[in-house]
PDB file of N, CA and C in Angstrom:
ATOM      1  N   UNK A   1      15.644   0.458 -61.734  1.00  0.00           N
ATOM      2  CA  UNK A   1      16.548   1.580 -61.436  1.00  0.00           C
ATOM      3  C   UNK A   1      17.313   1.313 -60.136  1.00  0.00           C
ATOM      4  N   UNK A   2      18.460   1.656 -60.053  1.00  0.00           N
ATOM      5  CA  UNK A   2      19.291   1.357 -58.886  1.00  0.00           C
ATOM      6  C   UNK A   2      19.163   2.579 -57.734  1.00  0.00           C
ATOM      7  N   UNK A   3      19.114   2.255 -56.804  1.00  0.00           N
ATOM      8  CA  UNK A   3      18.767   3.429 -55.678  1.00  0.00           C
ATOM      9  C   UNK A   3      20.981   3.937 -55.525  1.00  0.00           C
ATOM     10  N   UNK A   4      20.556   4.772 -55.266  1.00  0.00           N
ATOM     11  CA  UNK A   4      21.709   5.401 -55.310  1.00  0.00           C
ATOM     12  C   UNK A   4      22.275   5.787 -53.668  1.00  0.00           C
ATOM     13  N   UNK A   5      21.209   5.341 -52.632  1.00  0.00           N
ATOM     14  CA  UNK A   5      21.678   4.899 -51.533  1.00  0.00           C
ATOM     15  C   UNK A   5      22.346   3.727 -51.259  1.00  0.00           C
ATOM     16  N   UNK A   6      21.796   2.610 -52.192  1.00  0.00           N
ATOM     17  CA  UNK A   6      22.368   1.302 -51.687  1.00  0.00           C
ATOM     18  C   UNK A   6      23.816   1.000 -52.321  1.00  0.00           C
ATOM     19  N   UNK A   7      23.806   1.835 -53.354  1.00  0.00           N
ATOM     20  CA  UNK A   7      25.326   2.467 -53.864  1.00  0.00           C
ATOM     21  C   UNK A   7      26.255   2.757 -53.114  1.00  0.00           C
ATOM     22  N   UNK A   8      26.162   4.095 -52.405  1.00  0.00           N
ATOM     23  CA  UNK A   8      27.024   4.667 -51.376  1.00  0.00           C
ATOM     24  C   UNK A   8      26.999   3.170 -49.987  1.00  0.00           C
ATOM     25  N   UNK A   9      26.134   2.457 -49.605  1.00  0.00           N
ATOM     26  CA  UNK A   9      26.353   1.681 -48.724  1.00  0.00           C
ATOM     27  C   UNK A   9      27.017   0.892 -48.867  1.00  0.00           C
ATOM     28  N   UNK A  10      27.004   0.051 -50.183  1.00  0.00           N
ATOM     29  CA  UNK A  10      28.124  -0.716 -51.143  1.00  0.00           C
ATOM     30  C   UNK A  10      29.263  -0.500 -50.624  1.00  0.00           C
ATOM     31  N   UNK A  11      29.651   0.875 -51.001  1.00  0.00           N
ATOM     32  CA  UNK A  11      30.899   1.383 -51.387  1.00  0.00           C
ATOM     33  C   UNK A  11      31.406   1.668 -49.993  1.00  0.00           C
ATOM     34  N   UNK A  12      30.184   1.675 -49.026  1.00  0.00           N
ATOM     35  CA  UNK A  12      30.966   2.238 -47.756  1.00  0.00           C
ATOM     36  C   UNK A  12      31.673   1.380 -46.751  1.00  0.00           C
ATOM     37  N   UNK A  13      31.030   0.041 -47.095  1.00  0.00           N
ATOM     38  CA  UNK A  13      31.041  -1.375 -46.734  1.00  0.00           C
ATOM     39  C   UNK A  13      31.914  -1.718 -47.323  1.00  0.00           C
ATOM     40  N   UNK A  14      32.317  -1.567 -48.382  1.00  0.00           N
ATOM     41  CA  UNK A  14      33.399  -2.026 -49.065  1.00  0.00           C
ATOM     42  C   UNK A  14      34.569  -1.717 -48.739  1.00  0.00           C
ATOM     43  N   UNK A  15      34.899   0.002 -48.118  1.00  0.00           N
ATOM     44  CA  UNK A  15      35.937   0.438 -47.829  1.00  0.00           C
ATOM     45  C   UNK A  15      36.097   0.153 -46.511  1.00  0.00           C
ATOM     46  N   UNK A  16      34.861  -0.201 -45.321  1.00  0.00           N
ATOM     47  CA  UNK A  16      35.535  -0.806 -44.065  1.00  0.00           C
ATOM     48  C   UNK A  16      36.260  -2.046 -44.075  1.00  0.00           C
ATOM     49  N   UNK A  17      35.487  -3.114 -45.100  1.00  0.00           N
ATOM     50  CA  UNK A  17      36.298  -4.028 -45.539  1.00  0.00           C
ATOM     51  C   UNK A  17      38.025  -3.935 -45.527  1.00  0.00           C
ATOM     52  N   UNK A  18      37.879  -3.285 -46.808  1.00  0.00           N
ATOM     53  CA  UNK A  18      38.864  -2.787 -47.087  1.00  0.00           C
ATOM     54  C   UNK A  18      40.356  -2.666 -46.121  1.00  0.00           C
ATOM     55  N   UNK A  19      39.650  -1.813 -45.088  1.00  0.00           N
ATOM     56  CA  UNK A  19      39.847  -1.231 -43.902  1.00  0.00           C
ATOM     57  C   UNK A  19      40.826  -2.910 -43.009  1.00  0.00           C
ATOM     58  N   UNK A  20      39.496  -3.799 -42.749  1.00  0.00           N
ATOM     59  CA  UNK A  20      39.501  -4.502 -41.820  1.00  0.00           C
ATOM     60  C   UNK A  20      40.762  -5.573 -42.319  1.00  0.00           C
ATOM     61  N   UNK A  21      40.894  -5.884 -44.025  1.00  0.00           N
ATOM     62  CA  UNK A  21      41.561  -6.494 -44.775  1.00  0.00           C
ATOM     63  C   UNK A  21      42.915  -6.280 -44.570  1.00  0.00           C
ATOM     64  N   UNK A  22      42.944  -4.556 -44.454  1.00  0.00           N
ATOM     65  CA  UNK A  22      44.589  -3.630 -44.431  1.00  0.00           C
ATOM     66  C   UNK A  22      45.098  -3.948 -43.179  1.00  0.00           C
ATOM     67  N   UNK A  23      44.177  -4.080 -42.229  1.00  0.00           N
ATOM     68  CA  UNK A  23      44.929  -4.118 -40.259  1.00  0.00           C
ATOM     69  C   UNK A  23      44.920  -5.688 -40.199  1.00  0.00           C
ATOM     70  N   UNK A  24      44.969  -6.460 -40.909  1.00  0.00           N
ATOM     71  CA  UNK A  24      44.184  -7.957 -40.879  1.00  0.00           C
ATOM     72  C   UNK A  24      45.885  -8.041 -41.595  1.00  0.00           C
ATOM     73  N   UNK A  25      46.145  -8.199 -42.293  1.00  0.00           N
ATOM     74  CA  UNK A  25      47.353  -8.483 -43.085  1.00  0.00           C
ATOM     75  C   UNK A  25      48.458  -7.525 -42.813  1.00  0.00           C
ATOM     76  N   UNK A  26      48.496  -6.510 -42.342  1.00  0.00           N
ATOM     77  CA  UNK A  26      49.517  -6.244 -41.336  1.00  0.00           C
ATOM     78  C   UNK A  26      49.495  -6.544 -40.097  1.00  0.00           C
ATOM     79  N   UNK A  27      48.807  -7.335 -39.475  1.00  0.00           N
ATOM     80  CA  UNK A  27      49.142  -8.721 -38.409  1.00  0.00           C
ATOM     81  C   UNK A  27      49.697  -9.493 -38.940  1.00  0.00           C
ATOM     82  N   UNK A  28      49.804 -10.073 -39.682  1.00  0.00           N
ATOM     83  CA  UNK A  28      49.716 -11.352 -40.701  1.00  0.00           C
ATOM     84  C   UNK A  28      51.282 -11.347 -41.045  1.00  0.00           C
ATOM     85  N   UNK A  29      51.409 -10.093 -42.110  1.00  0.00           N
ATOM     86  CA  UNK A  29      52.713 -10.567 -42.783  1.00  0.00           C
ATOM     87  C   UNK A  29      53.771  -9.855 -41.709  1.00  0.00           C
ATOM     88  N   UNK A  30      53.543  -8.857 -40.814  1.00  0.00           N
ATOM     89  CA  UNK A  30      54.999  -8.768 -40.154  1.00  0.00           C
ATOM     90  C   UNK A  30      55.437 -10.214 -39.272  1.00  0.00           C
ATOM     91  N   UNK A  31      54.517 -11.425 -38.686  1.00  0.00           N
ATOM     92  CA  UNK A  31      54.937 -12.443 -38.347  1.00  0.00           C
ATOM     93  C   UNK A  31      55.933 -13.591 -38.828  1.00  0.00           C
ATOM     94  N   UNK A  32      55.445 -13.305 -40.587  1.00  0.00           N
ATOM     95  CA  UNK A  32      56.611 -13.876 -41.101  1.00  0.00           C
ATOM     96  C   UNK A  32      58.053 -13.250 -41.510  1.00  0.00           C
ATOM     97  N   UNK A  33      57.770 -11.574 -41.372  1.00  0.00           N
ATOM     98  CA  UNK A  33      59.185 -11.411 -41.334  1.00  0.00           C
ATOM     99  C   UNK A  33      59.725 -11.646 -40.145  1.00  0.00           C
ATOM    100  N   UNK A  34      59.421 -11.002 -39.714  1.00  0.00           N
ATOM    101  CA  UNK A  34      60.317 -11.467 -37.809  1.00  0.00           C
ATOM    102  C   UNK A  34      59.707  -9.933 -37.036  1.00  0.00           C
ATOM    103  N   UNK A  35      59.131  -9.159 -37.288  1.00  0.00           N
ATOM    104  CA  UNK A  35      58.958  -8.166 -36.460  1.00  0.00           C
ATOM    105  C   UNK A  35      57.475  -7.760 -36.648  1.00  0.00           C
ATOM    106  N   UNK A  36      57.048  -6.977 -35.761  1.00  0.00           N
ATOM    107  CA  UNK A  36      55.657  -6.237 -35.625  1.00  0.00           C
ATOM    108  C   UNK A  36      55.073  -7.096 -33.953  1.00  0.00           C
ATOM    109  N   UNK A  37      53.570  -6.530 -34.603  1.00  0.00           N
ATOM    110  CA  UNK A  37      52.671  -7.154 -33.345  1.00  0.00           C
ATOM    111  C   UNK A  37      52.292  -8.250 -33.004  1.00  0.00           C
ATOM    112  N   UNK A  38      52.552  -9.359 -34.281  1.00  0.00           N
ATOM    113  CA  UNK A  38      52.073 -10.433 -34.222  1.00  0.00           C
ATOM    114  C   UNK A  38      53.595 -11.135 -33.090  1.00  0.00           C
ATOM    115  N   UNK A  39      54.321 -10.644 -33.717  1.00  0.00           N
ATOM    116  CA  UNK A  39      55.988 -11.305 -32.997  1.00  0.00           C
ATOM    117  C   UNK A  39      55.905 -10.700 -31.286  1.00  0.00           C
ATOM    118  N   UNK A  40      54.644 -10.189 -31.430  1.00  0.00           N
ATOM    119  CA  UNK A  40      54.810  -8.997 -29.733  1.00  0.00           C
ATOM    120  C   UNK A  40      55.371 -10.448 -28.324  1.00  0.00           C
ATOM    121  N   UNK A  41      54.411 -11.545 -28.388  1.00  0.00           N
ATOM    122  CA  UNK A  41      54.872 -12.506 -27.288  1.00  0.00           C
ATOM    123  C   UNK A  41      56.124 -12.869 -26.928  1.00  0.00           C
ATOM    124  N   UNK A  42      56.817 -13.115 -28.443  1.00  0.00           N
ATOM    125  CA  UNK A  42      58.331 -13.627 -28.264  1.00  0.00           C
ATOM    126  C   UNK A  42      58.710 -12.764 -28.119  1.00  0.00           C
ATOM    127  N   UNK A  43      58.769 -11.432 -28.417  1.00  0.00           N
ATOM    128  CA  UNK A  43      59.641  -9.951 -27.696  1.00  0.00           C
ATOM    129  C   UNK A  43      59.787 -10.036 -26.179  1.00  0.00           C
ATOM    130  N   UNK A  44      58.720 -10.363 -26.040  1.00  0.00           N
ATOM    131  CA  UNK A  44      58.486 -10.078 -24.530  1.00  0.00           C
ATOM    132  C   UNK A  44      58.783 -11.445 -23.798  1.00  0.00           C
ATOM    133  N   UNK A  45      59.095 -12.049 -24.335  1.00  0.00           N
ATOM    134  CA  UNK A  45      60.035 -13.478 -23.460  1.00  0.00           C
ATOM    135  C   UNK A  45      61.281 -13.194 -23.471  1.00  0.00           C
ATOM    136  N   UNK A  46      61.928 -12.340 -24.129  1.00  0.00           N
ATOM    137  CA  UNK A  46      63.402 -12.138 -24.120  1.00  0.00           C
ATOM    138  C   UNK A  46      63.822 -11.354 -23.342  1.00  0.00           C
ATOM    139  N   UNK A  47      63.306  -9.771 -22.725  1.00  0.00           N
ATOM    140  CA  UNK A  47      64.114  -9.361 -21.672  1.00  0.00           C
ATOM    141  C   UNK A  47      64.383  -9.881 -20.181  1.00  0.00           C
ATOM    142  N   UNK A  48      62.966 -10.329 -20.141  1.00  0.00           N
ATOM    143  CA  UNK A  48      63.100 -11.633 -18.541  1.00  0.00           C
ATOM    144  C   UNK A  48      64.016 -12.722 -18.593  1.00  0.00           C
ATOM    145  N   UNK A  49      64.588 -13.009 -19.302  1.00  0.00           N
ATOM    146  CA  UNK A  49      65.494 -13.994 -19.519  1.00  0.00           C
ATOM    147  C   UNK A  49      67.118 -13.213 -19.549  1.00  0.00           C
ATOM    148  N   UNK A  50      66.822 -12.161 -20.025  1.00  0.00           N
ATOM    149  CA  UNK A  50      68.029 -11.678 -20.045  1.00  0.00           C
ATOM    150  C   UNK A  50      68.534 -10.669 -18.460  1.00  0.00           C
ATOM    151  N   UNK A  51      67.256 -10.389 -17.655  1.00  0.00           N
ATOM    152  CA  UNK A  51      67.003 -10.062 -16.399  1.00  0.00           C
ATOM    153  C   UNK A  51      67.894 -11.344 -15.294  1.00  0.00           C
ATOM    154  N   UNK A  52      67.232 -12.096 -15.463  1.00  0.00           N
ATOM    155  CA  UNK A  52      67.109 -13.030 -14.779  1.00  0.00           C
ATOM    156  C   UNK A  52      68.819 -13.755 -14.806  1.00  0.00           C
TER     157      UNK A  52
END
């Protein structure tokens, strides 16, 4: 018989996954378009240059 705790832990584990997968690949793919957080370094090389 399956315990029906280790069910819900499954499932709960599964959705942090889930979770960690969703913030994991929106790092990921805004780098190859050209914008987001992953692009954050090269943002920030461009106004000092344009300062300067």
């Amino acid at each position: 018989m399956v315990d029906p705790g280790r069910i819900i832990d499954s499932l709960y584990r599964a959705g942090l996954m889930a979770r960690y997968a969703e913030q994991a690949l929106q790092l990921v793919t805004p780098s190859k378009r050209g914008f987001g957080p992953a692009r954050g370094p090269v943002q920030n090389r461009s106004p000092p240059s344009r300062c300067s």
